[in-house]
Protein backbone atom coordinates (compact mmCIF):
# COMPACT_ATOMS: atom_id res chain seq x y z
CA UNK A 1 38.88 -6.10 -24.11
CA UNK A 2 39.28 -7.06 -27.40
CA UNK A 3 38.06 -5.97 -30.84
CA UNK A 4 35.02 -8.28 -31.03
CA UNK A 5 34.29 -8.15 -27.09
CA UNK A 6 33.75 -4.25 -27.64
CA UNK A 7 31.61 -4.47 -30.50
CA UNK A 8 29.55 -7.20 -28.53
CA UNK A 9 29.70 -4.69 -25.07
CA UNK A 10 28.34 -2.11 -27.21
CA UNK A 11 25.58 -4.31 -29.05
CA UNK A 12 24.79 -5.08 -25.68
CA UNK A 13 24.06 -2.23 -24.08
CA UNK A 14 22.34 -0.42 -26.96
CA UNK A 15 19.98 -3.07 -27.02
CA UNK A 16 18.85 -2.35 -23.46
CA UNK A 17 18.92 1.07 -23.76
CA UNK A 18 16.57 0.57 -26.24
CA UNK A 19 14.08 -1.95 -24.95
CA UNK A 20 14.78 -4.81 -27.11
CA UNK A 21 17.04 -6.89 -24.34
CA UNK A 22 16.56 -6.60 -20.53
CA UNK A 23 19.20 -6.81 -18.08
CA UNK A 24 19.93 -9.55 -15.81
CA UNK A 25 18.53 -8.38 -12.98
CA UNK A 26 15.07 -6.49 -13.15
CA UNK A 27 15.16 -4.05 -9.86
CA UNK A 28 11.61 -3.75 -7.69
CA UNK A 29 10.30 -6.35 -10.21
CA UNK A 30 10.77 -9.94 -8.28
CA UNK A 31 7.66 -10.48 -6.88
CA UNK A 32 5.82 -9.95 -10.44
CA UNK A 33 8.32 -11.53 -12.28
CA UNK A 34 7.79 -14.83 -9.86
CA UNK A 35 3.78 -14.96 -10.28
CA UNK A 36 4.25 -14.84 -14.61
CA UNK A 37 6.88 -16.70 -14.84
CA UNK A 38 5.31 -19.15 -12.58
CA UNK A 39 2.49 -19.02 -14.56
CA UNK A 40 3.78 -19.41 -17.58
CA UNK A 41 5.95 -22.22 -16.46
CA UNK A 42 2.86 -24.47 -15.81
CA UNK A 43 1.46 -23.97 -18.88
CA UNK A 44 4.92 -25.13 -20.54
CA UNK A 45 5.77 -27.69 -18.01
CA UNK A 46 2.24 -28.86 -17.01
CA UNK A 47 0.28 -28.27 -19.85
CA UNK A 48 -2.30 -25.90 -17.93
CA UNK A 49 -4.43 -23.46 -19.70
CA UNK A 50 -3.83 -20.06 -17.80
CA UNK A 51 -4.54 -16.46 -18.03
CA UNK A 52 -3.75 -12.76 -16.81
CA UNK A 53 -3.54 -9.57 -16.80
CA UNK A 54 -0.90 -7.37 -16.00
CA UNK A 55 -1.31 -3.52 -15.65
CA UNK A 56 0.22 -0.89 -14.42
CA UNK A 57 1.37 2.42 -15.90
CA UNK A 58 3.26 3.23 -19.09
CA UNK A 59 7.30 2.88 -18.38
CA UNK A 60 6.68 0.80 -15.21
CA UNK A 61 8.28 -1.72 -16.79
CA UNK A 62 5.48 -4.23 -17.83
CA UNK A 63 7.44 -5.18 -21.22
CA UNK A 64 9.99 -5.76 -19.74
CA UNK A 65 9.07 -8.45 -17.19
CA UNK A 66 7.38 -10.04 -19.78
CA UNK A 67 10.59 -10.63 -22.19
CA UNK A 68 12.36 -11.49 -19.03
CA UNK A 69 9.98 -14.11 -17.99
CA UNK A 70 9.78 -15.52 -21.22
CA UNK A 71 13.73 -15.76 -21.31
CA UNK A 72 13.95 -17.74 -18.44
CA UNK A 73 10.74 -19.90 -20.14
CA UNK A 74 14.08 -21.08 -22.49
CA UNK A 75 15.54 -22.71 -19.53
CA UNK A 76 13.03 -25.13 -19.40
CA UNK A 77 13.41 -28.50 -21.45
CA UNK A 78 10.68 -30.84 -21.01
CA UNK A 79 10.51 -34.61 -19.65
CA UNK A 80 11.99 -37.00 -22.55
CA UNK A 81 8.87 -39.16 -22.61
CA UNK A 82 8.89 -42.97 -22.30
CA UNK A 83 10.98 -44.41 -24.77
CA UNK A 84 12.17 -41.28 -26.00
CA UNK A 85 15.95 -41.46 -27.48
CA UNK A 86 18.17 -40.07 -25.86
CA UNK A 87 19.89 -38.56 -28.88
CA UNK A 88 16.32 -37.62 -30.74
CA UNK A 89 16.37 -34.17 -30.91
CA UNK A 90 13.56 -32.35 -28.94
CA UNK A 91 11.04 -29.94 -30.88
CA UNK A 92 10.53 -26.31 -29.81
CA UNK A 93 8.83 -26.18 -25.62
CA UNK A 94 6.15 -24.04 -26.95
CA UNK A 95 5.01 -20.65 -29.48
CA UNK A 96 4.94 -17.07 -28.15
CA UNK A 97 2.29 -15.30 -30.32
CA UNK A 98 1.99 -11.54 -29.90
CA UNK A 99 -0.75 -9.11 -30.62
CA UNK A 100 -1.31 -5.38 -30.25
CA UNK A 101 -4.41 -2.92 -29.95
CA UNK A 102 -2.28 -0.59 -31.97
CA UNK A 103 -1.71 -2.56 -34.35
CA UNK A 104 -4.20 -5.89 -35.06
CA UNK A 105 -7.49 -3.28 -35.14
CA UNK A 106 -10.07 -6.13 -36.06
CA UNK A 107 -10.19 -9.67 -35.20
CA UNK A 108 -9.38 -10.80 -39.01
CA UNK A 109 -6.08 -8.81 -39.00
CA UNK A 110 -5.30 -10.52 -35.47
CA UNK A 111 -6.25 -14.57 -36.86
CA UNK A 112 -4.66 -13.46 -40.05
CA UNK A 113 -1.18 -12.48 -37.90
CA UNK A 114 -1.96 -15.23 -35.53
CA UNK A 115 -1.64 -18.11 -38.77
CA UNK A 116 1.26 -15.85 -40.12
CA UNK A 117 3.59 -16.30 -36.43
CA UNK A 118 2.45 -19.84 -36.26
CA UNK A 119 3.89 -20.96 -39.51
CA UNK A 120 0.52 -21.89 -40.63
CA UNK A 121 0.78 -21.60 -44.34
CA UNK A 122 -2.91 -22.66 -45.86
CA UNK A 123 -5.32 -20.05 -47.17
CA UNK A 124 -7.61 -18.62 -44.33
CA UNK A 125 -9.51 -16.62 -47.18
CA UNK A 126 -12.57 -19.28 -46.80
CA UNK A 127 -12.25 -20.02 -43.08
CA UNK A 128 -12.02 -16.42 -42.45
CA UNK A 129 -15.80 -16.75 -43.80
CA UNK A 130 -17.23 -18.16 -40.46
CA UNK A 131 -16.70 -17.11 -37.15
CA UNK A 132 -13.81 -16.34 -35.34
CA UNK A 133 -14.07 -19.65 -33.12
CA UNK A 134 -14.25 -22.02 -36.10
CA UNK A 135 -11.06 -19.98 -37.61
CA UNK A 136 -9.03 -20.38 -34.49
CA UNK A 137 -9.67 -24.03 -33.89
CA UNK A 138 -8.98 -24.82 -37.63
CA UNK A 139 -5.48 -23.22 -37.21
CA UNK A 140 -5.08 -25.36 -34.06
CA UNK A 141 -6.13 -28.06 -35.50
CA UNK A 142 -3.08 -27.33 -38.19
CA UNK A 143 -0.59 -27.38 -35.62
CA UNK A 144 -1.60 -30.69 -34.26
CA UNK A 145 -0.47 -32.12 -37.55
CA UNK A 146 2.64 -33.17 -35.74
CA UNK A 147 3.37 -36.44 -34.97
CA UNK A 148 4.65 -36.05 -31.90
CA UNK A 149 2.17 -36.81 -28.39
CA UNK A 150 2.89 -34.02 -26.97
CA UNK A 151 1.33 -30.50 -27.71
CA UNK A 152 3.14 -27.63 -27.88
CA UNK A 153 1.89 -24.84 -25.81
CA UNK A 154 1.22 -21.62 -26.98
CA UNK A 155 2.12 -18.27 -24.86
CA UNK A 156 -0.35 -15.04 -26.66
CA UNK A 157 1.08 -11.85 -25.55
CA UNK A 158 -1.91 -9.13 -26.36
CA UNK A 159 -0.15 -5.64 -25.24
CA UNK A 160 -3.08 -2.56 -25.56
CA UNK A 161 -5.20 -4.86 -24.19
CA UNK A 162 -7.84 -2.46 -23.47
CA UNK A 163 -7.66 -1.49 -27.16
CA UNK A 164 -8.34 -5.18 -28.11
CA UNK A 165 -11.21 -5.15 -25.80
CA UNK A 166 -13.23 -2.89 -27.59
CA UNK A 167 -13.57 -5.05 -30.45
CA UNK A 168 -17.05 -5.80 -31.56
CA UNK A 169 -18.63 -8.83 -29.84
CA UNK A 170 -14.80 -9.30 -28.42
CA UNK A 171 -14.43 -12.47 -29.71
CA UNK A 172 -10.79 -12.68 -29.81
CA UNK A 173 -10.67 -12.33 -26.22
CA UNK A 174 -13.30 -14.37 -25.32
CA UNK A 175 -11.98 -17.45 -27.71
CA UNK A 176 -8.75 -17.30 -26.28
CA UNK A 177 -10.10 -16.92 -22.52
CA UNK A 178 -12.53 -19.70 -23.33
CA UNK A 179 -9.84 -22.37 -24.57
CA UNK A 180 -7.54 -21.43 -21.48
CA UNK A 181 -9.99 -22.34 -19.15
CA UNK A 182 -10.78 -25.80 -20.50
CA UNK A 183 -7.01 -26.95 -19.92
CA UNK A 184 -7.15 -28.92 -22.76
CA UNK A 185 -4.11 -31.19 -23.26
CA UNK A 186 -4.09 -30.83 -26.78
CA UNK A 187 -3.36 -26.89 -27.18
CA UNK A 188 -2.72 -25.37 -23.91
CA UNK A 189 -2.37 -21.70 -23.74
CA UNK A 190 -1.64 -18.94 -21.39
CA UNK A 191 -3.05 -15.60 -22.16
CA UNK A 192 -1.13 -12.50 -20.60
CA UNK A 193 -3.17 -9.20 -21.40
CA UNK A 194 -0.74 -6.18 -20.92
CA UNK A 195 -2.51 -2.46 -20.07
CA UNK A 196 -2.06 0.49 -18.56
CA UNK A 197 -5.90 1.08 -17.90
CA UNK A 198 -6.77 0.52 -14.07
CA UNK A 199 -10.58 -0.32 -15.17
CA UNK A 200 -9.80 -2.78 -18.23
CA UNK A 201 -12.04 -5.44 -16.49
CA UNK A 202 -15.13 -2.64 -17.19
CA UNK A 203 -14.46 -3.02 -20.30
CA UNK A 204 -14.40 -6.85 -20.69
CA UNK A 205 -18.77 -8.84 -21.62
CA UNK A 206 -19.74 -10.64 -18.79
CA UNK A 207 -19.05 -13.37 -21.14
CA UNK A 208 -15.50 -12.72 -21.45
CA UNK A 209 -15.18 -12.20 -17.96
CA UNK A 210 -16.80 -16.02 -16.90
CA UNK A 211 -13.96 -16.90 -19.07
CA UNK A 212 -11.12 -15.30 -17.51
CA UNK A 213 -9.38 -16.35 -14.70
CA UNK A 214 -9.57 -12.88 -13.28
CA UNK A 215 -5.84 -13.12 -11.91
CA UNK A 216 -4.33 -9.78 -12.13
CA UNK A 217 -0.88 -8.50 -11.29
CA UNK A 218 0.16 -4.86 -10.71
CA UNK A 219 2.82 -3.25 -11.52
CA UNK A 220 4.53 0.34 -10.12
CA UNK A 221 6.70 3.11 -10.50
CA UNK A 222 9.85 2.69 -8.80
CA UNK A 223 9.16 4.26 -5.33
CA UNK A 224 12.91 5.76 -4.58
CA UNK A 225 15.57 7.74 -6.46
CA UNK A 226 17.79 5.13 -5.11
CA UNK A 227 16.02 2.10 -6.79
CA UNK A 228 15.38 4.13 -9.88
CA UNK A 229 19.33 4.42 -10.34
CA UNK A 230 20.41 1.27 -9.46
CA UNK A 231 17.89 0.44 -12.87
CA UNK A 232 19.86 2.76 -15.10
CA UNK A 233 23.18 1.36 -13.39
CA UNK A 234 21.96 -2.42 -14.08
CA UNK A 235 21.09 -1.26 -17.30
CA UNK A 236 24.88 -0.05 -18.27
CA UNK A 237 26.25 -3.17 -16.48
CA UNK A 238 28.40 -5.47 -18.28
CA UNK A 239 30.12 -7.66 -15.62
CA UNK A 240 33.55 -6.34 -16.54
CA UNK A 241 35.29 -4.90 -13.50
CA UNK A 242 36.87 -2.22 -15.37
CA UNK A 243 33.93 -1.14 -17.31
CA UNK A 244 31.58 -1.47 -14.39
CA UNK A 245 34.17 0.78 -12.26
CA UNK A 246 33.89 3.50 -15.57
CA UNK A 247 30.11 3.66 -15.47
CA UNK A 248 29.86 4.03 -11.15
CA UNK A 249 32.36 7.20 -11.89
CA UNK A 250 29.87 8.71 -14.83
CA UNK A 251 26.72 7.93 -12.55
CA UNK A 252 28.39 9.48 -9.79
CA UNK A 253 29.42 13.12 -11.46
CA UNK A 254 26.90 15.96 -10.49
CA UNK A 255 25.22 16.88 -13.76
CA UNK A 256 24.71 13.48 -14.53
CA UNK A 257 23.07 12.57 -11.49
CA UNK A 258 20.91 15.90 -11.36
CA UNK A 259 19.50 14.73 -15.03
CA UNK A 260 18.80 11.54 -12.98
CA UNK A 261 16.84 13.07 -10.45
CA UNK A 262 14.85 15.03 -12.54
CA UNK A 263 14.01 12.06 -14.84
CA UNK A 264 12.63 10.50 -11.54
CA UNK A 265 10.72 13.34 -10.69
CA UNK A 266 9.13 13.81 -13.61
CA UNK A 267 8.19 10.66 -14.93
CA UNK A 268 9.80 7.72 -13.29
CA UNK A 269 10.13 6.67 -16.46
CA UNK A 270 13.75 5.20 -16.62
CA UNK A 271 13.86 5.32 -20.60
CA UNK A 272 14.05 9.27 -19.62
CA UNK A 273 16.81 8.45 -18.40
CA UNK A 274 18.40 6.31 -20.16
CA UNK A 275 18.22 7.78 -23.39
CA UNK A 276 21.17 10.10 -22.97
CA UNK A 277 24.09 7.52 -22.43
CA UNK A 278 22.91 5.38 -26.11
CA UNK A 279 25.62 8.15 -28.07
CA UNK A 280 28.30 7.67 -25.58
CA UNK A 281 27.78 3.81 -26.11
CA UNK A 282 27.62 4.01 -29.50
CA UNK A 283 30.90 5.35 -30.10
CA UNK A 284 32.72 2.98 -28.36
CA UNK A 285 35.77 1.17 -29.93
CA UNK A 286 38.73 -0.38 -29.18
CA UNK A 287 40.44 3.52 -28.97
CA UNK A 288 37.44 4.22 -26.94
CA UNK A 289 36.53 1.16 -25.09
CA UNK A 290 35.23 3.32 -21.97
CA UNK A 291 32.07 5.59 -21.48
CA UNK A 292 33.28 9.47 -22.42
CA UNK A 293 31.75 11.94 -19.37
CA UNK A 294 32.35 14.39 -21.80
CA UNK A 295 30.12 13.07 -24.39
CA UNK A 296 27.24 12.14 -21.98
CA UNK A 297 27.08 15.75 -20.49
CA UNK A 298 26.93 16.81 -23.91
CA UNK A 299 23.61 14.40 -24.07
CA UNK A 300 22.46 15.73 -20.94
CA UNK A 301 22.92 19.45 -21.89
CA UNK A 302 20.84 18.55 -25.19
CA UNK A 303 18.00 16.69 -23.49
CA UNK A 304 17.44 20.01 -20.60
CA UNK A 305 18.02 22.49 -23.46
CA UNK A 306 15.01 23.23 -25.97
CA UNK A 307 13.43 26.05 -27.57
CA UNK A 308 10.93 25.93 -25.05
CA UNK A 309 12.64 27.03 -22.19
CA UNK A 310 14.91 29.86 -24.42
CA UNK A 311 10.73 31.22 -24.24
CA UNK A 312 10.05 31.31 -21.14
CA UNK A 313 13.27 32.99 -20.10
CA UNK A 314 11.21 35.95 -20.95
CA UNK A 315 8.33 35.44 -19.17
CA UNK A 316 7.03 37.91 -16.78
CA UNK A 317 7.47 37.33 -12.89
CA UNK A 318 3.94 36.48 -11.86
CA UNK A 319 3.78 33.78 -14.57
CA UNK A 320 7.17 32.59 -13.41
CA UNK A 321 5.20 32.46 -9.45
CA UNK A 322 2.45 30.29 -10.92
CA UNK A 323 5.10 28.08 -12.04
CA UNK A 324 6.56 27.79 -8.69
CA UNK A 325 3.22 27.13 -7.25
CA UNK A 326 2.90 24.28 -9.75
CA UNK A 327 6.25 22.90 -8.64
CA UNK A 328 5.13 23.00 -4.51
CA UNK A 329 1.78 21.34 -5.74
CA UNK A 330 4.18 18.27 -7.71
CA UNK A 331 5.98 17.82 -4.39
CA UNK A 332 2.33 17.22 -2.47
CA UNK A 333 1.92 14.66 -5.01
CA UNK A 334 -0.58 16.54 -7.00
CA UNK A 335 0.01 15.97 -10.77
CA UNK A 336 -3.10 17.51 -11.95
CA UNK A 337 -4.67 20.81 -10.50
CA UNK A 338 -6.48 23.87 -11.87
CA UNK A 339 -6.10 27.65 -11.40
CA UNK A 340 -7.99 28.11 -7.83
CA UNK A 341 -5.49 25.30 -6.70
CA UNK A 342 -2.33 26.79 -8.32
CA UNK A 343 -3.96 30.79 -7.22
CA UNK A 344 -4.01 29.18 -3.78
CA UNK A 345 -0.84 28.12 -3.48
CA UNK A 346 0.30 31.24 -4.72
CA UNK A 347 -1.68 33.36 -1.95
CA UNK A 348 -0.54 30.72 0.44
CA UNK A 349 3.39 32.01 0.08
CA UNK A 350 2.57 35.24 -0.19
CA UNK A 351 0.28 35.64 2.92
CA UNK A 352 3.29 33.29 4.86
CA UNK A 353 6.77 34.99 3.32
CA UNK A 354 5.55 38.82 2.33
CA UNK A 355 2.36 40.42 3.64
CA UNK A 356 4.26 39.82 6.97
CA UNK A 357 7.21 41.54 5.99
CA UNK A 358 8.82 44.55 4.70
CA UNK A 359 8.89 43.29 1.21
CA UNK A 360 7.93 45.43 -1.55
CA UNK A 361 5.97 42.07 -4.00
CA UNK A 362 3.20 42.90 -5.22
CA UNK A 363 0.54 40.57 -4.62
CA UNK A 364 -1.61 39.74 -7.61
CA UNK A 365 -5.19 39.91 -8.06
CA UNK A 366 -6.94 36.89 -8.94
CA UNK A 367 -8.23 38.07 -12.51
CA UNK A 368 -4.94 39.66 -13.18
CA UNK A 369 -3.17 36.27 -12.23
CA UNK A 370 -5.80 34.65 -14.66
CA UNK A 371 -4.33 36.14 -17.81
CA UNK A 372 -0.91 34.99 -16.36
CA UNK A 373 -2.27 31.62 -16.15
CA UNK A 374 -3.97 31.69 -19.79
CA UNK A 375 -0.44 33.16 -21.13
CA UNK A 376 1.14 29.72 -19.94
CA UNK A 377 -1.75 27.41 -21.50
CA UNK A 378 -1.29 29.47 -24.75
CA UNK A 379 1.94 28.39 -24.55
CA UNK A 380 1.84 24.88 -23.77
CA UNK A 381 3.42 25.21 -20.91
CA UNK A 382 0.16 24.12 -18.73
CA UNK A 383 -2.07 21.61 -20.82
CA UNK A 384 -5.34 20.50 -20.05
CA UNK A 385 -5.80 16.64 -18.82
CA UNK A 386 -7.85 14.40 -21.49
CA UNK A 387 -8.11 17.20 -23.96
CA UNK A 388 -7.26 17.49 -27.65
CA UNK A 389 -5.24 19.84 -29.40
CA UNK A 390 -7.72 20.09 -31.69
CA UNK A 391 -10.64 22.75 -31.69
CA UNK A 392 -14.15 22.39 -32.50
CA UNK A 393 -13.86 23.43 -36.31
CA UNK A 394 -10.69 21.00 -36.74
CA UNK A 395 -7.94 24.19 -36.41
CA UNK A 396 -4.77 22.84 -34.30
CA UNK A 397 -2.12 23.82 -32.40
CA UNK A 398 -4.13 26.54 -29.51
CA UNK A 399 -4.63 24.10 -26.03
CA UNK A 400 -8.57 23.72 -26.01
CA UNK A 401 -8.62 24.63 -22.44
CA UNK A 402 -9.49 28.12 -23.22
CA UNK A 403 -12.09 27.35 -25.58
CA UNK A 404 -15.70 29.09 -24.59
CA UNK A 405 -17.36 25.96 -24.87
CA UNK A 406 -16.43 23.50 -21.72
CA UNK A 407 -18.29 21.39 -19.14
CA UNK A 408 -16.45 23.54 -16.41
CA UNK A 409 -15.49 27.64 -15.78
CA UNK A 410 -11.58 27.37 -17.12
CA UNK A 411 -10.49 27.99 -13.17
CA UNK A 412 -11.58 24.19 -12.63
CA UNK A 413 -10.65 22.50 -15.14
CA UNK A 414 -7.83 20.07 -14.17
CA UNK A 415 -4.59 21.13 -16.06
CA UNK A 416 -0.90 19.88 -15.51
CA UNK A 417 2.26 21.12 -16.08
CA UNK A 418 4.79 20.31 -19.18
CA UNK A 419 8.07 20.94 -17.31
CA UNK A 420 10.01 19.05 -15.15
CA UNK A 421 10.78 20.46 -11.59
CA UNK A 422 14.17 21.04 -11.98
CA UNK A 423 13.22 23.45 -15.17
CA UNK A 424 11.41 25.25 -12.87
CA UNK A 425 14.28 25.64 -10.47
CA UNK A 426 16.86 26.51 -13.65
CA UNK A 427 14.67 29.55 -14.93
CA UNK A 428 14.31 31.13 -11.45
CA UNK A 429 17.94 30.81 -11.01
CA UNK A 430 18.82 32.24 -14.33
CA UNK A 431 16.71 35.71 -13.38
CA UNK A 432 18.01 38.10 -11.55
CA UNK A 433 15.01 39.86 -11.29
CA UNK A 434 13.88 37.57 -8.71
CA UNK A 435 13.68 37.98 -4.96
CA UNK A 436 15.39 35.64 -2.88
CA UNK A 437 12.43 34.53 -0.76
CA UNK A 438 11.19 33.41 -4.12
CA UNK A 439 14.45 31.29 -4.93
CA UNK A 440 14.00 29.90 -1.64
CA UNK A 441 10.25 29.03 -2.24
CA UNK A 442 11.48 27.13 -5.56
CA UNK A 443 14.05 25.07 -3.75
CA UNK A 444 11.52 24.07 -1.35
């Protein structure tokens, strides 16, 4: 490869590993990318007003499918109409317009933004005066200025969505909602509401929801290690034999594939994974114009390593068991739990590995095992689920979870651990005050 074919390889690739391109081949996401990129397609090719709402959990991939639908909207040229030259060129298919909950807090900082990606240059300050509705059809009524018969569609992407629906009176949503189902010719427009929330349509007026078209499409986790690396291989893909060939070697090589598996365990999140190959890309050159497995273990090594774990290689051993208990309820698929089900778990291998043997382990008391457990919240190392950091007089930094004041005994509140699996596995194996049925208990 030459000079400039590196430099574009390399622009490449750090653009998906950061989100901002997708790859050509989304893996596990076919099915949704079909239905809203159908979707969209009819309200580009057809002229239909449309609307939806995709959810599913943060890193699934949402994003995404969205930019990748919306790629493949550029494929589309519409019909020359009738007497149409040949050689005329043809204006822009339609307008993406995108809003966030994060962002666009109020409905006058969303119309303002709205105008501002539409090109609409007239003062809103006096039609911002009246209601949203009147606001929204005068800048509509702007972009009809065009001579042209045909309308251009308009695609709103509104990520947070939940966030936007707690507006007062929603009456963003419920304009935009309201003007896709009328199918007007004149300014169709497909609304796709993006969310992570499972019970966004709670949220939504019953006037909002007679508007919407209540189509919904879910997305998921990736639901095997194998389809979760084939991502972070499509991902690093560039077509070129030789480079391809490079990047099946460093996917292959045992630390590198052990991050990989605890990035799937942990999160699913393949951005976890990713992250760690975007300083081996970036030093590629034309001396360098292959991925270093030197430099990515180096990433890896950084990414397991933290100040955290130098801590709790001095924790005692029962704290260390609790941890282990955590890990065997993870592989049940329980990702939250509180002390009576981690203190179970705990009795559980003891009662099955060491009361009925010669052992000499000590078996815990449930109040001494307590203060084990309260020594890992105090350390972060177990936080509580849909608590602050933040107590009652404002002071940070000490989890809440031990706070006297709670709607449950601490032994049932719900909890979840801040490692990944593998950590757990790494800081048994690195003491040697540990007895073997233990290690085998963690590898479990």
């Amino acid at each position: 490869m030459g000079v400039s074919d590196i430099g574009l390889v390399r622009q490449t690739l750090l653009n998906r590993l950061y989100g901002r391109t997708q790859p050509s081949t989304l893996v596990g996401l076919s099915t949704q990318l079909s239905s809203i990129h159908s979707l969209l397609h009819r309200t580009v090719a057809n002229l239909e007003g449309n609307s939806v709402l995709l959810i599913g959990p943060r890193g699934s991939g949402k994003s995404t499918l969205i930019q990748k639908a919306l790629s493949l909207l550029h494929h589309h040229k519409p019909q020359q109409e009738h007497g149409q030259e040949q050689g005329q060129e043809q204006k822009k298919t339609h307008h993406v317009v995108r809003l966030s909950g994060f962002i666009h807090t109020t409905d006058k900082i969303a119309l303002r933004d709205i105008a501002r990606q539409l090109l609409i240059t007239q003062d809103l300050e006096n039609i911002l005066i009246g209601s949203f509705s009147d606001a929204f059809t005068y800048i509509l009524q702007q972009m009809r200025t065009d001579s042209s018969d045909r309308p251009t569609p308009l695609v709103f992407i509104l990520e947070e969505f939940d966030l936007l629906a707690q507006h007062p009176k929603q009456s963003l949503l419920y304009t935009l909602f309201d003007i896709a189902q009328q199918s007007q010719r004149q300014t169709p427009i497909a609304v796709v509401g993006v969310t992570a929330r499972v019970d966004v349509m709670d949220l939504l007026e019953k006037r909002v929801k007679s508007r919407f078209s209540h189509r919904q499409v879910y997305v998921q986790y990736t639901r095997s290690l194998e389809e979760f690396a084939q991502i972070v291989r499509e991902a690093l893909s560039t077509g070129d034999p030789g480079f391809d060939h490079r990047v099946d070697e460093v996917l292959a090589d045992a630390p590198v594939r052990a991050y990989i598996l605890e990035a799937y365990e942990f999160s699913k999140d393949p951005r976890r994974a990713l992250r760690v190959f975007a300083s081996a890309v970036a030093r590629l050159s034309q001396l360098r114009p292959a991925l270093s497995l030197d430099e990515i273990r180096e990433s890896v090594g950084r990414e397991r390593a933290s100040a955290k774990m130098q801590v709790l290689r001095g924790i005692s051993l029962l704290e260390l068991y609790l941890l282990v208990a955590m890990r065997g309820l993870l592989g049940t698929g329980s990702g939250k739990f509180n002390f009576e089900m981690v203190y179970a778990e705990y009795k559980l291998f003891m009662s099955r590995y060491v009361m009925g043997s010669s052992g000499s382990m000590k078996v815990y008391k449930k109040p001494v095992a307590m203060k084990a457990f309260e020594t890992l919240v105090e350390l972060e190392i177990v936080r509580g689920v849909g608590e602050g950091n933040a107590t009652a007089g404002g002071a940070s930094g000490r989890n809440d979870l031990l706070a006297a004041s709670g709607r449950a005994p601490k032994e049932y509140r719900m909890v979840q651990m801040m490692l990944e699996p593998g950590q757990v596995v790494e800081l048994v194996e690195a003491r040697e005050d540990v007895p073997a049925v233990v290690r085998r208990w963690a590898q479990q």
